[in-house]
PDB file of N, CA and C in Angstrom:
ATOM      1  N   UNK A   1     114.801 172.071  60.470  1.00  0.00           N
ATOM      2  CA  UNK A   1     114.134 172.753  61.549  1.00  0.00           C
ATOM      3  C   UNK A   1     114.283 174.273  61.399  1.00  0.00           C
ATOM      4  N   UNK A   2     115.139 174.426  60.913  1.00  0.00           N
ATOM      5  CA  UNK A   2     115.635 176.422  60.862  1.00  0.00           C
ATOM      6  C   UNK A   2     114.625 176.655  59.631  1.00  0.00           C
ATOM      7  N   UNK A   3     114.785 175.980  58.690  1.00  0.00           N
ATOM      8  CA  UNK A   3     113.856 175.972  57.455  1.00  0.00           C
ATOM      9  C   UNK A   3     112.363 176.722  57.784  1.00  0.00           C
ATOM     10  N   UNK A   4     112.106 175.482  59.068  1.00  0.00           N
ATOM     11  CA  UNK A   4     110.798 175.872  59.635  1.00  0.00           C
ATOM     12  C   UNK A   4     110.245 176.936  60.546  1.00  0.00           C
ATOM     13  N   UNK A   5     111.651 177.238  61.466  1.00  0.00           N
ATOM     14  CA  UNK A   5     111.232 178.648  61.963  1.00  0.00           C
ATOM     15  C   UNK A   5     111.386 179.775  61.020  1.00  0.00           C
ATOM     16  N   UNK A   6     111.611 179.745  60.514  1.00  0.00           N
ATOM     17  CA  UNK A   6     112.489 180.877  58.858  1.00  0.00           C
ATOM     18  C   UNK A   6     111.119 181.050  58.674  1.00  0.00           C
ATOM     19  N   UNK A   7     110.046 180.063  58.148  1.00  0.00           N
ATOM     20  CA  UNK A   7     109.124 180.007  57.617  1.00  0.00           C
ATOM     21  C   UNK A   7     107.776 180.617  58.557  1.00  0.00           C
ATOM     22  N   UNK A   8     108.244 180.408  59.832  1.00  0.00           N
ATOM     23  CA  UNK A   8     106.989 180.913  60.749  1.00  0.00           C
ATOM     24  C   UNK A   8     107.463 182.176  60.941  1.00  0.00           C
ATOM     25  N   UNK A   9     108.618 182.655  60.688  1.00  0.00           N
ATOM     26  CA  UNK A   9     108.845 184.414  61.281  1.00  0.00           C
ATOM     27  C   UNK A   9     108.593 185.216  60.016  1.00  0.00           C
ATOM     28  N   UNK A  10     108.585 184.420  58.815  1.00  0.00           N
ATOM     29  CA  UNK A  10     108.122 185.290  57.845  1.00  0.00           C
ATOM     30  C   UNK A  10     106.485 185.610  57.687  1.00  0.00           C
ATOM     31  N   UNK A  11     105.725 184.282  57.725  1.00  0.00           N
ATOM     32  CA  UNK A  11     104.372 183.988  58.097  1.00  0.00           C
ATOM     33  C   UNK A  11     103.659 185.009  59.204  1.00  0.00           C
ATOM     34  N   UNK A  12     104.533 185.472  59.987  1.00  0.00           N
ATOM     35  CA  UNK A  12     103.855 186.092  61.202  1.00  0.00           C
ATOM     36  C   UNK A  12     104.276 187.787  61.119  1.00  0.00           C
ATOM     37  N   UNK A  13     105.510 187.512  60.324  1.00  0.00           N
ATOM     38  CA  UNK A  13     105.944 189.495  59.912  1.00  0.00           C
ATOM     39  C   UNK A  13     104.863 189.945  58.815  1.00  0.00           C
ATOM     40  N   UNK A  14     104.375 189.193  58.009  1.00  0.00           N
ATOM     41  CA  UNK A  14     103.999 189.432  56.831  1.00  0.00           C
ATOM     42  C   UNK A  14     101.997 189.381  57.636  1.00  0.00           C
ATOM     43  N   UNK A  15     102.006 188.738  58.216  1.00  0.00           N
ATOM     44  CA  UNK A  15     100.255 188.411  58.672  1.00  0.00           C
ATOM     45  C   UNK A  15     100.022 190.030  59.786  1.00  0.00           C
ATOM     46  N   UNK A  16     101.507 190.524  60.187  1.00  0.00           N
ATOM     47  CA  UNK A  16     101.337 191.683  61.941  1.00  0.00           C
ATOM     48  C   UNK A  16     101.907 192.943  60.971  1.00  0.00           C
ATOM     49  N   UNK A  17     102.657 192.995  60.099  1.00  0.00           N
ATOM     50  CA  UNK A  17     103.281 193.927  59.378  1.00  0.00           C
ATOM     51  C   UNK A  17     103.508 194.478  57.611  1.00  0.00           C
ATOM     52  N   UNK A  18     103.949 193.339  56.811  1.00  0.00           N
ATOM     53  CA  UNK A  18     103.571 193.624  55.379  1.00  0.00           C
ATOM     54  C   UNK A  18     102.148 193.630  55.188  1.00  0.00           C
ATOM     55  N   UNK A  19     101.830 192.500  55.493  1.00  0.00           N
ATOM     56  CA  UNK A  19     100.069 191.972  54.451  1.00  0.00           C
ATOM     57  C   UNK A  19     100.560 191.947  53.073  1.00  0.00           C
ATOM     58  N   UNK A  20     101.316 191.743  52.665  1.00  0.00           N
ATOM     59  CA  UNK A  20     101.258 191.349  51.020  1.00  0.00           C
ATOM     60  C   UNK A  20     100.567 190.265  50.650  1.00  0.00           C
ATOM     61  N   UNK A  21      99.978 189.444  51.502  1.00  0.00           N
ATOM     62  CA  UNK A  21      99.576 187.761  51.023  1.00  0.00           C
ATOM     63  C   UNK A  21      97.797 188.174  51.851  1.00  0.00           C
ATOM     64  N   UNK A  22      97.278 187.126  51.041  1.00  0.00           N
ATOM     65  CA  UNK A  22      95.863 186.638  51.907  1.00  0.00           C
ATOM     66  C   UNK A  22      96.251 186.718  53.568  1.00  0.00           C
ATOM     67  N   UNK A  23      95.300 186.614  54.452  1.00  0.00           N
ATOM     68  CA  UNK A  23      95.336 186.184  55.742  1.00  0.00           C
ATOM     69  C   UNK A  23      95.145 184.566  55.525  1.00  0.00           C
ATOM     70  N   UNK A  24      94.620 184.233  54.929  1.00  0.00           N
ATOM     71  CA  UNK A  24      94.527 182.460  54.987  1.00  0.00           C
ATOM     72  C   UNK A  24      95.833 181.693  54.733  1.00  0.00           C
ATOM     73  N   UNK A  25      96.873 182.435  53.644  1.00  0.00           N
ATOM     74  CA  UNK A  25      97.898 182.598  53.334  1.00  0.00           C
ATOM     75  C   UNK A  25      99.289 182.400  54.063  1.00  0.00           C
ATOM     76  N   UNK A  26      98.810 183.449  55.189  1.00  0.00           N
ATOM     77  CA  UNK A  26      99.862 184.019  55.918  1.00  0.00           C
ATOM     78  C   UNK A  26      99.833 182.718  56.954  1.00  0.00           C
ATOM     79  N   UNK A  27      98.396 182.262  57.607  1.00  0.00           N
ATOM     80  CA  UNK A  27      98.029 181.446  58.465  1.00  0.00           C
ATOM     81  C   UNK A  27      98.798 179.827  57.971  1.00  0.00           C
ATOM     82  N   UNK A  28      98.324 179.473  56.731  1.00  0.00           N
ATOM     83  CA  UNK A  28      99.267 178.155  56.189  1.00  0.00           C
ATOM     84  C   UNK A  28     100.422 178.623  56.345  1.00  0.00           C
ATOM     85  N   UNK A  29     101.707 179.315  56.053  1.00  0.00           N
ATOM     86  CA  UNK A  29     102.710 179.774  56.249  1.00  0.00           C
ATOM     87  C   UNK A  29     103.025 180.039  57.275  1.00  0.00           C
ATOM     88  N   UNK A  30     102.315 180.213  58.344  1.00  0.00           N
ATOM     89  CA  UNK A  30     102.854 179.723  60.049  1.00  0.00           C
ATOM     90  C   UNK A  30     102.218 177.962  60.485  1.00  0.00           C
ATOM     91  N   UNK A  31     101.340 177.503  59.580  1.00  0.00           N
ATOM     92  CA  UNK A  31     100.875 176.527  60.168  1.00  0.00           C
ATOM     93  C   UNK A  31     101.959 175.207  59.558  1.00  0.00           C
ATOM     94  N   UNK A  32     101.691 175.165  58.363  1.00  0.00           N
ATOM     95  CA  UNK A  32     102.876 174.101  57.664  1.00  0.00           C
ATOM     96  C   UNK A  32     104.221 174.262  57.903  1.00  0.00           C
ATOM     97  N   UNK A  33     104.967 174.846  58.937  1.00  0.00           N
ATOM     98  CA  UNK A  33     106.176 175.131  59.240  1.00  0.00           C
ATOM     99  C   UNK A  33     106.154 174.513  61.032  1.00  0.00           C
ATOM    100  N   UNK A  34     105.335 174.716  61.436  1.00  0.00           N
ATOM    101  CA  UNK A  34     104.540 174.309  62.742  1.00  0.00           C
ATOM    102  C   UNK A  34     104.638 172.623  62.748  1.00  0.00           C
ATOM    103  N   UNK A  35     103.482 172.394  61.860  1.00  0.00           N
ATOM    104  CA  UNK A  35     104.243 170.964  61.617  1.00  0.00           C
ATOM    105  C   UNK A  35     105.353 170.409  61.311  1.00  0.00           C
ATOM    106  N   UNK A  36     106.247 170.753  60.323  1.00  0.00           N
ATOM    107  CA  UNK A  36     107.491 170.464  60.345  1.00  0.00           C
ATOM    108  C   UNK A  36     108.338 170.389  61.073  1.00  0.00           C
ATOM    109  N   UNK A  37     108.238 171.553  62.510  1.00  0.00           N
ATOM    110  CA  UNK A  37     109.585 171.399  63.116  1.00  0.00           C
ATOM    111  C   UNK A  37     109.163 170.115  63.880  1.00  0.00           C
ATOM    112  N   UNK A  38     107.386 169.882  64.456  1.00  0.00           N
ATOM    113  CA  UNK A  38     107.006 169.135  65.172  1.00  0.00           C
ATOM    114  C   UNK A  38     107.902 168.129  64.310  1.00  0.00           C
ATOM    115  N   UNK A  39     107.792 167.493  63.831  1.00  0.00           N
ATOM    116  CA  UNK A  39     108.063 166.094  62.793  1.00  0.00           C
ATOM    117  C   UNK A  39     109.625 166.192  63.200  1.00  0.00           C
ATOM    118  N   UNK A  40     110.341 167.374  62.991  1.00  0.00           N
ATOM    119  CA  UNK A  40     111.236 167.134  63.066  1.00  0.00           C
ATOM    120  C   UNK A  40     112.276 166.256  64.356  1.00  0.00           C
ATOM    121  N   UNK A  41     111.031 166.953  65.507  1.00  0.00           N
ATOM    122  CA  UNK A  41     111.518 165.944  66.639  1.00  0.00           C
ATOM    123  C   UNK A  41     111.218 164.922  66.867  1.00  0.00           C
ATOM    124  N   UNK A  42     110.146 164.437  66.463  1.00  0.00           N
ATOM    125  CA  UNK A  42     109.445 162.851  65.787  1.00  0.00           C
ATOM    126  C   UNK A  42     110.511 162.042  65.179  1.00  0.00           C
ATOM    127  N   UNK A  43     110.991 162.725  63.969  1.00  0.00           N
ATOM    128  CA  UNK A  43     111.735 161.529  63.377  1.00  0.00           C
ATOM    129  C   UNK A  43     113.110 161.274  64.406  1.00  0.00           C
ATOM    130  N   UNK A  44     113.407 162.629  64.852  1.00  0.00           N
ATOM    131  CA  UNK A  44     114.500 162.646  65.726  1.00  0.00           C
ATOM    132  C   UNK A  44     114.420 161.289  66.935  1.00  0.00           C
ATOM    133  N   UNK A  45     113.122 161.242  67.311  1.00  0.00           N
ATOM    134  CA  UNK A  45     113.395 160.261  68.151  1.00  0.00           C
ATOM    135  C   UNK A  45     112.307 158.860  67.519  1.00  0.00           C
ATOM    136  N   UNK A  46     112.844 158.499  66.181  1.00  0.00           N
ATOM    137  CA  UNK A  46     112.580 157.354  65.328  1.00  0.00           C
ATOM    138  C   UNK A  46     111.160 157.569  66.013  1.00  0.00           C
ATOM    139  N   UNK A  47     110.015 158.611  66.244  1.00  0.00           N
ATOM    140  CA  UNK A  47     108.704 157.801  66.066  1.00  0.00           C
ATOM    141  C   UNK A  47     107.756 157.366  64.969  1.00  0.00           C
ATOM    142  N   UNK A  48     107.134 156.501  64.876  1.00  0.00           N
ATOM    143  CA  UNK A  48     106.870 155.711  63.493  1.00  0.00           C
ATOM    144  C   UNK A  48     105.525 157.232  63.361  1.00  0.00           C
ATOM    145  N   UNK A  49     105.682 157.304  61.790  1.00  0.00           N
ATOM    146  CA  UNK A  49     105.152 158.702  61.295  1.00  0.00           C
ATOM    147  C   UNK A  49     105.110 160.189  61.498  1.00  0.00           C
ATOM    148  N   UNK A  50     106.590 159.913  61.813  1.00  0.00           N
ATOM    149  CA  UNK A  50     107.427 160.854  61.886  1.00  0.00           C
ATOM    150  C   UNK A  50     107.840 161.685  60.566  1.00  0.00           C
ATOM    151  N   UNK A  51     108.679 160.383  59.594  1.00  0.00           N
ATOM    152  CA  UNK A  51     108.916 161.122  58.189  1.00  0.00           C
ATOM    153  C   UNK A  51     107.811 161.370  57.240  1.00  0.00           C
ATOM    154  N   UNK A  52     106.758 160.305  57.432  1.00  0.00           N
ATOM    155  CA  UNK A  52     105.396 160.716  57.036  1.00  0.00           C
ATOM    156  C   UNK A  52     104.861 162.690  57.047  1.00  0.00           C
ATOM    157  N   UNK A  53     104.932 163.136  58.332  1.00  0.00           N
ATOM    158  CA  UNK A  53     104.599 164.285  59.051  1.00  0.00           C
ATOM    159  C   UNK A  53     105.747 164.972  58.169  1.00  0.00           C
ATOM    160  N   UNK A  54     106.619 164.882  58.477  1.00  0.00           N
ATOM    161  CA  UNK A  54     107.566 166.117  57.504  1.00  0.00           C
ATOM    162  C   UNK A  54     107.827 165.900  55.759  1.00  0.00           C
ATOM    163  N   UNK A  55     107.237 164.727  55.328  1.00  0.00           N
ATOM    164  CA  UNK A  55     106.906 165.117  54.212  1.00  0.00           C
ATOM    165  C   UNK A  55     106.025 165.803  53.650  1.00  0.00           C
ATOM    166  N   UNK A  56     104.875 165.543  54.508  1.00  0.00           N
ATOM    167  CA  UNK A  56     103.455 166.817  54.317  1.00  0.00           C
ATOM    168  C   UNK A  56     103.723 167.966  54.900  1.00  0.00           C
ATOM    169  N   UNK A  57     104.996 168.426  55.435  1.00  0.00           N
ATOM    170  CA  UNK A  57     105.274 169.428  56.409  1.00  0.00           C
ATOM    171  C   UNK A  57     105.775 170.330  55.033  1.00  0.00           C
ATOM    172  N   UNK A  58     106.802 169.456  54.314  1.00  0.00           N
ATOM    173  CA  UNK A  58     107.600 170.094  52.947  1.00  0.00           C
ATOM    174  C   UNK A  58     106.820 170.137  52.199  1.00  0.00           C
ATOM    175  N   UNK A  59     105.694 169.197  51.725  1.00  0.00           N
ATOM    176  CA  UNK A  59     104.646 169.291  50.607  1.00  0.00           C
ATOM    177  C   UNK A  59     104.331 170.879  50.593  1.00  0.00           C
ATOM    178  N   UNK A  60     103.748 170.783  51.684  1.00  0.00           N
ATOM    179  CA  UNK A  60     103.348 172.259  52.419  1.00  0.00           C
ATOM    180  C   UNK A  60     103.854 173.006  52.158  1.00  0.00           C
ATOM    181  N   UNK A  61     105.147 173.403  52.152  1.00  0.00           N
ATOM    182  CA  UNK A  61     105.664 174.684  52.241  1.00  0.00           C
ATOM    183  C   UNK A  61     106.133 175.047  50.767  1.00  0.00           C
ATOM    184  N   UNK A  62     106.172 173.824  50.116  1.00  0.00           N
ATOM    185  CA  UNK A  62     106.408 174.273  48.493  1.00  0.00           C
ATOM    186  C   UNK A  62     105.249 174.496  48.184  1.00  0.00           C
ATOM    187  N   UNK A  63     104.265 173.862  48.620  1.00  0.00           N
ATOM    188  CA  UNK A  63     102.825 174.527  47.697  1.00  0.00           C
ATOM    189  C   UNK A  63     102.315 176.239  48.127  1.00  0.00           C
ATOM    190  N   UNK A  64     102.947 176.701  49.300  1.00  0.00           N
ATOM    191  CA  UNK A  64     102.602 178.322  49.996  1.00  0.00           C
ATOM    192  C   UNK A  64     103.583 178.683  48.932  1.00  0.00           C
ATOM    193  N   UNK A  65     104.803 178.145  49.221  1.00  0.00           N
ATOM    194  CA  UNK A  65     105.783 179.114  48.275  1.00  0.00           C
ATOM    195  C   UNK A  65     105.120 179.205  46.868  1.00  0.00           C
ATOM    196  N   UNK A  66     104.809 178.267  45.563  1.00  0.00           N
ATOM    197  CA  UNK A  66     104.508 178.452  44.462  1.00  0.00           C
ATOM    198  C   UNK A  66     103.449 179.517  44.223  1.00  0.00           C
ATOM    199  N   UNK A  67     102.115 179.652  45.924  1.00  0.00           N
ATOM    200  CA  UNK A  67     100.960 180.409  45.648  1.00  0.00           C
ATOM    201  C   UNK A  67     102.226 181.588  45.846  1.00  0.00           C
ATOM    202  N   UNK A  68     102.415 182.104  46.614  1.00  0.00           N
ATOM    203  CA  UNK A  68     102.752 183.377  46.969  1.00  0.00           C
ATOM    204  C   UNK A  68     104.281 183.825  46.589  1.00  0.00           C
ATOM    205  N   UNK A  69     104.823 182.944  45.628  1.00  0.00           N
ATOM    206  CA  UNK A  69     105.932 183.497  44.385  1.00  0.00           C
ATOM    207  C   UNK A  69     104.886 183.983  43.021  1.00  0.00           C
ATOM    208  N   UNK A  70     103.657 183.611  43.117  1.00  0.00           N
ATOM    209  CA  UNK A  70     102.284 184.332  42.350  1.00  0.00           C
ATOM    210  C   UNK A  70     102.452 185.890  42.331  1.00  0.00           C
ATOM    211  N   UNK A  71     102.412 185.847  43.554  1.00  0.00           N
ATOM    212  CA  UNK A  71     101.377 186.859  44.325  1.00  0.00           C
ATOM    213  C   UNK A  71     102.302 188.010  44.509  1.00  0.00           C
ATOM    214  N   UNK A  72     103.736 187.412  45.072  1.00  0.00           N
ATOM    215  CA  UNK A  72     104.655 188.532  45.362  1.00  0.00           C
ATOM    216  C   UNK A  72     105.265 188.957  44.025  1.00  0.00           C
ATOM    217  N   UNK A  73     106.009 188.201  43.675  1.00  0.00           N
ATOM    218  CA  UNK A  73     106.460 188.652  41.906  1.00  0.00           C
ATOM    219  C   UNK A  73     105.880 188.472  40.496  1.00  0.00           C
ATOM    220  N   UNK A  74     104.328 188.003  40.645  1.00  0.00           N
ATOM    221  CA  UNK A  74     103.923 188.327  39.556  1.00  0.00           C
ATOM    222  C   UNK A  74     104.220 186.687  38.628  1.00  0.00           C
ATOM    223  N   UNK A  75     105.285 186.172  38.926  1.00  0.00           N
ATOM    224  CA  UNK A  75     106.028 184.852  38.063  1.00  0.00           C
ATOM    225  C   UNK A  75     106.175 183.492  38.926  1.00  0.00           C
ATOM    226  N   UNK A  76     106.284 182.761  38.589  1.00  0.00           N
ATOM    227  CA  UNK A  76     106.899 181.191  39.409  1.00  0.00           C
ATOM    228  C   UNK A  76     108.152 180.935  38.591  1.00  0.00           C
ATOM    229  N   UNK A  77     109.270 181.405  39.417  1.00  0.00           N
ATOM    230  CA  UNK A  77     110.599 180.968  38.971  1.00  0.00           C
ATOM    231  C   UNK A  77     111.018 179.503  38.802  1.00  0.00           C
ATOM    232  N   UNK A  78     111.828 178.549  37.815  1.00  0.00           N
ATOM    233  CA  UNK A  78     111.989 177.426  37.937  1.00  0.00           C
ATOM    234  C   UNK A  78     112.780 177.754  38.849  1.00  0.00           C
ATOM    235  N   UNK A  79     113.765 178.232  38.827  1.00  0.00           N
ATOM    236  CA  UNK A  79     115.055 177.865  40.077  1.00  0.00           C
ATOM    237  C   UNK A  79     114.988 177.753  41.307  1.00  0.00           C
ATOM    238  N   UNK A  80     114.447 178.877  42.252  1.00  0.00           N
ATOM    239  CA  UNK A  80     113.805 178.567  43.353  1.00  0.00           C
ATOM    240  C   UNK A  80     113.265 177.736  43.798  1.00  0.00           C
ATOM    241  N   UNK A  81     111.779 177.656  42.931  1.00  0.00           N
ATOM    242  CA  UNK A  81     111.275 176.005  43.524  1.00  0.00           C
ATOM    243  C   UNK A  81     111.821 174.873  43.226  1.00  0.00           C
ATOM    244  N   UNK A  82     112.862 174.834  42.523  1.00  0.00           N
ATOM    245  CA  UNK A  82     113.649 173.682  42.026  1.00  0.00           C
ATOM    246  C   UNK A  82     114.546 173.225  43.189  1.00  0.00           C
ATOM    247  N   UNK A  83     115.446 174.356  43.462  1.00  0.00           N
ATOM    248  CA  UNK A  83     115.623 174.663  44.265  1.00  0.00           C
ATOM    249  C   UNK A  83     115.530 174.113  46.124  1.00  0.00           C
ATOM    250  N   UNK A  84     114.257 174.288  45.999  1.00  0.00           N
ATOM    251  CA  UNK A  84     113.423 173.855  47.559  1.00  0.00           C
ATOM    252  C   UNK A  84     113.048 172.667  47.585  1.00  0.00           C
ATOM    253  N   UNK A  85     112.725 171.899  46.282  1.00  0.00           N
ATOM    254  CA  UNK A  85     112.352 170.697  45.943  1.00  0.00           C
ATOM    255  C   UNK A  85     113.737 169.623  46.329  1.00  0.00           C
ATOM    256  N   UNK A  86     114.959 170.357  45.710  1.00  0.00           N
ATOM    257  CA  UNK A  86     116.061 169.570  46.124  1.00  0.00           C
ATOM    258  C   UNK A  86     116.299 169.540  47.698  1.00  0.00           C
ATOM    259  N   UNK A  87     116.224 170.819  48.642  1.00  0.00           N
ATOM    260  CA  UNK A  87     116.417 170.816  49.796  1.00  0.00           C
ATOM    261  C   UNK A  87     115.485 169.688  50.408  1.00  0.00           C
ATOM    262  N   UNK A  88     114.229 169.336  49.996  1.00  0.00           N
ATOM    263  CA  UNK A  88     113.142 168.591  50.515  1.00  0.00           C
ATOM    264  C   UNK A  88     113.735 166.958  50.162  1.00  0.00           C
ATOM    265  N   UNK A  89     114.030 166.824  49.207  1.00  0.00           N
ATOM    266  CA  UNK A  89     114.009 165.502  48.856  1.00  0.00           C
ATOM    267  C   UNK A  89     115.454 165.370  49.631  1.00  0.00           C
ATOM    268  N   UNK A  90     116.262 166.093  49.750  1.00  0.00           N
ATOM    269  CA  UNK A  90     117.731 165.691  50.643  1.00  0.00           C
ATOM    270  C   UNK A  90     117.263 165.886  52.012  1.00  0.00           C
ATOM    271  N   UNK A  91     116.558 166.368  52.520  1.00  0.00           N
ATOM    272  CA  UNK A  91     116.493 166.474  54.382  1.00  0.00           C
ATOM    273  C   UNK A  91     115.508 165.278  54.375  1.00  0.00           C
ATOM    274  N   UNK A  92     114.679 164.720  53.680  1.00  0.00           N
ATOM    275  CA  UNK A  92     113.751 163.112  53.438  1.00  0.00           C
ATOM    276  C   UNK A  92     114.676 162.263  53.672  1.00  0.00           C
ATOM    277  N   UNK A  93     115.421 162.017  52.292  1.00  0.00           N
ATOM    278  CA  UNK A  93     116.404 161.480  52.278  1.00  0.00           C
ATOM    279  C   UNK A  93     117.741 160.918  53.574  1.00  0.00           C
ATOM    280  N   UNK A  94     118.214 162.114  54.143  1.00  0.00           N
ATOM    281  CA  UNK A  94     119.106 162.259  54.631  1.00  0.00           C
ATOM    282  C   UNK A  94     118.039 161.481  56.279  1.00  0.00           C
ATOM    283  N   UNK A  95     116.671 161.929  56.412  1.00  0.00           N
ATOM    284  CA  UNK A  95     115.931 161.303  57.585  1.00  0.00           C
ATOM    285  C   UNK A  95     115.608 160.201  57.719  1.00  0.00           C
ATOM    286  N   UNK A  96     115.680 159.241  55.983  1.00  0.00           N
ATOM    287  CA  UNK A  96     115.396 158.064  55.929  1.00  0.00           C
ATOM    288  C   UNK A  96     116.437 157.121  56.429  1.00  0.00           C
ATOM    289  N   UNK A  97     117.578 157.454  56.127  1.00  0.00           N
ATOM    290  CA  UNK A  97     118.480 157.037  56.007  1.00  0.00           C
ATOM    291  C   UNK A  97     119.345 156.982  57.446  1.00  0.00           C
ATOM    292  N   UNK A  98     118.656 158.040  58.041  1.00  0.00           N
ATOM    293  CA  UNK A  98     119.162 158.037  59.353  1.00  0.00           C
ATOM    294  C   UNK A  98     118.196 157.702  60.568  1.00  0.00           C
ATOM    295  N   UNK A  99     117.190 157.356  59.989  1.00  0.00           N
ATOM    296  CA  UNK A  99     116.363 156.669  60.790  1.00  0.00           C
ATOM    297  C   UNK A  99     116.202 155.314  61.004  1.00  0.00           C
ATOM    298  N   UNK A 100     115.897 154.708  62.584  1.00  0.00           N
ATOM    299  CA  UNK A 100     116.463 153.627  62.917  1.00  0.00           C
ATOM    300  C   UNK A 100     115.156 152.969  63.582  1.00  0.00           C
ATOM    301  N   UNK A 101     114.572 152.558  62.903  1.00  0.00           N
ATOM    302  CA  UNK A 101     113.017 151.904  63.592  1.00  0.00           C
ATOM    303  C   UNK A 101     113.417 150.889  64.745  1.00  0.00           C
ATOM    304  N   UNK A 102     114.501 149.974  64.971  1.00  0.00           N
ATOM    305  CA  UNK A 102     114.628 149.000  65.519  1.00  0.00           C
ATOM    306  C   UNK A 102     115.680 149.705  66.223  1.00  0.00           C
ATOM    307  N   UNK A 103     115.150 150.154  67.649  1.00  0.00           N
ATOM    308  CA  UNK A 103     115.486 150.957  68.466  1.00  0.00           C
ATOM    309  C   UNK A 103     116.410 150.363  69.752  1.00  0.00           C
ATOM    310  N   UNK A 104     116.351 148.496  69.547  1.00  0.00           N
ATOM    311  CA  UNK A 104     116.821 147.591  70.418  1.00  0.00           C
ATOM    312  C   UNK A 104     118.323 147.822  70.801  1.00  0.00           C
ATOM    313  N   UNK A 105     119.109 148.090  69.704  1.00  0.00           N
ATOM    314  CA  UNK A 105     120.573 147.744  70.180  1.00  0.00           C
ATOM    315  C   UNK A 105     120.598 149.415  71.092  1.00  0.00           C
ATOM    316  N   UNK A 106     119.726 150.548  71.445  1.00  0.00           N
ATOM    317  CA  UNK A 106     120.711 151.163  72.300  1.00  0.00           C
ATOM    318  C   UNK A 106     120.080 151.100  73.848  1.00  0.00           C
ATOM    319  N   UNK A 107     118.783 149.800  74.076  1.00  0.00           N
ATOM    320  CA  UNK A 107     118.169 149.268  75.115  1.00  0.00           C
ATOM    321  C   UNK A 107     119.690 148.502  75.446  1.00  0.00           C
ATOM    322  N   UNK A 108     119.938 148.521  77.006  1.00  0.00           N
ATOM    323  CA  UNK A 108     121.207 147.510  77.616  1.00  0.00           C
ATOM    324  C   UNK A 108     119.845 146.401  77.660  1.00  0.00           C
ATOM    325  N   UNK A 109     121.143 145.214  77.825  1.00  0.00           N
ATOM    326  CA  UNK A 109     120.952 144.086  77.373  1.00  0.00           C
ATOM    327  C   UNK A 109     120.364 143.260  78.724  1.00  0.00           C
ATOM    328  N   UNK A 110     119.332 142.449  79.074  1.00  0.00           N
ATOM    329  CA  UNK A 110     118.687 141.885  79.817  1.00  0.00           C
ATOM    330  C   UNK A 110     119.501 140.987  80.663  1.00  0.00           C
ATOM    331  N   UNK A 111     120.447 140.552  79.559  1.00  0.00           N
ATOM    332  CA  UNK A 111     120.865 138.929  80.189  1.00  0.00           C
ATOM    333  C   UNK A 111     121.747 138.784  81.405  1.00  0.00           C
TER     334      UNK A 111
END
């Protein structure tokens, strides 16, 4: 979730103050972070396509980063996006794993 506001305060300094990037640019870079945190409270409360949503949330934000590690330095570093790729596949990971579709045992019991 910090990932994702990180990502919208840069998106919105850079769209009101730098401009180093496209405006279409700047707009995915507040929008794909937007989704993510959404997702993030989705999976939080096990709703089904939840981790769905924050995997296209991360798709997202590695594909802005690769355009605009272009754009800003000229290069696409392996490490960085390597990097972000690991953070993505461990916060997936770490959501799969902690996600609980069968929501019954913390319903009290009928009988």
């Amino acid at each position: 979730m910090l990932y994702g506001v990180y990502s919208i305060v840069v998106g919105v300094a850079d769209l009101i103050v730098a401009a180093q990037l496209e405006w279409w640019a700047d707009i995915w870079l507040i929008g794909a972070p937007v989704m993510l945190v959404l997702s993030g409270a989705f999976v939080r409360v096990s709703m089904p396509g939840g981790l769905a949503l924050a995997i296209g949330g991360l798709r997202a934000l590695q594909s802005i980063s690769l355009h605009n590690a272009g754009h800003q330095y000229g290069l696409v570093s392996l490490i960085p996006e390597l990097a972000r790729a690991i953070q993505a596949v461990s916060l997936v990971a770490l959501a799969y794993f902690g996600w609980d579709g069968d929501r019954s045992h913390t319903a009290p019991d009928a009988d």
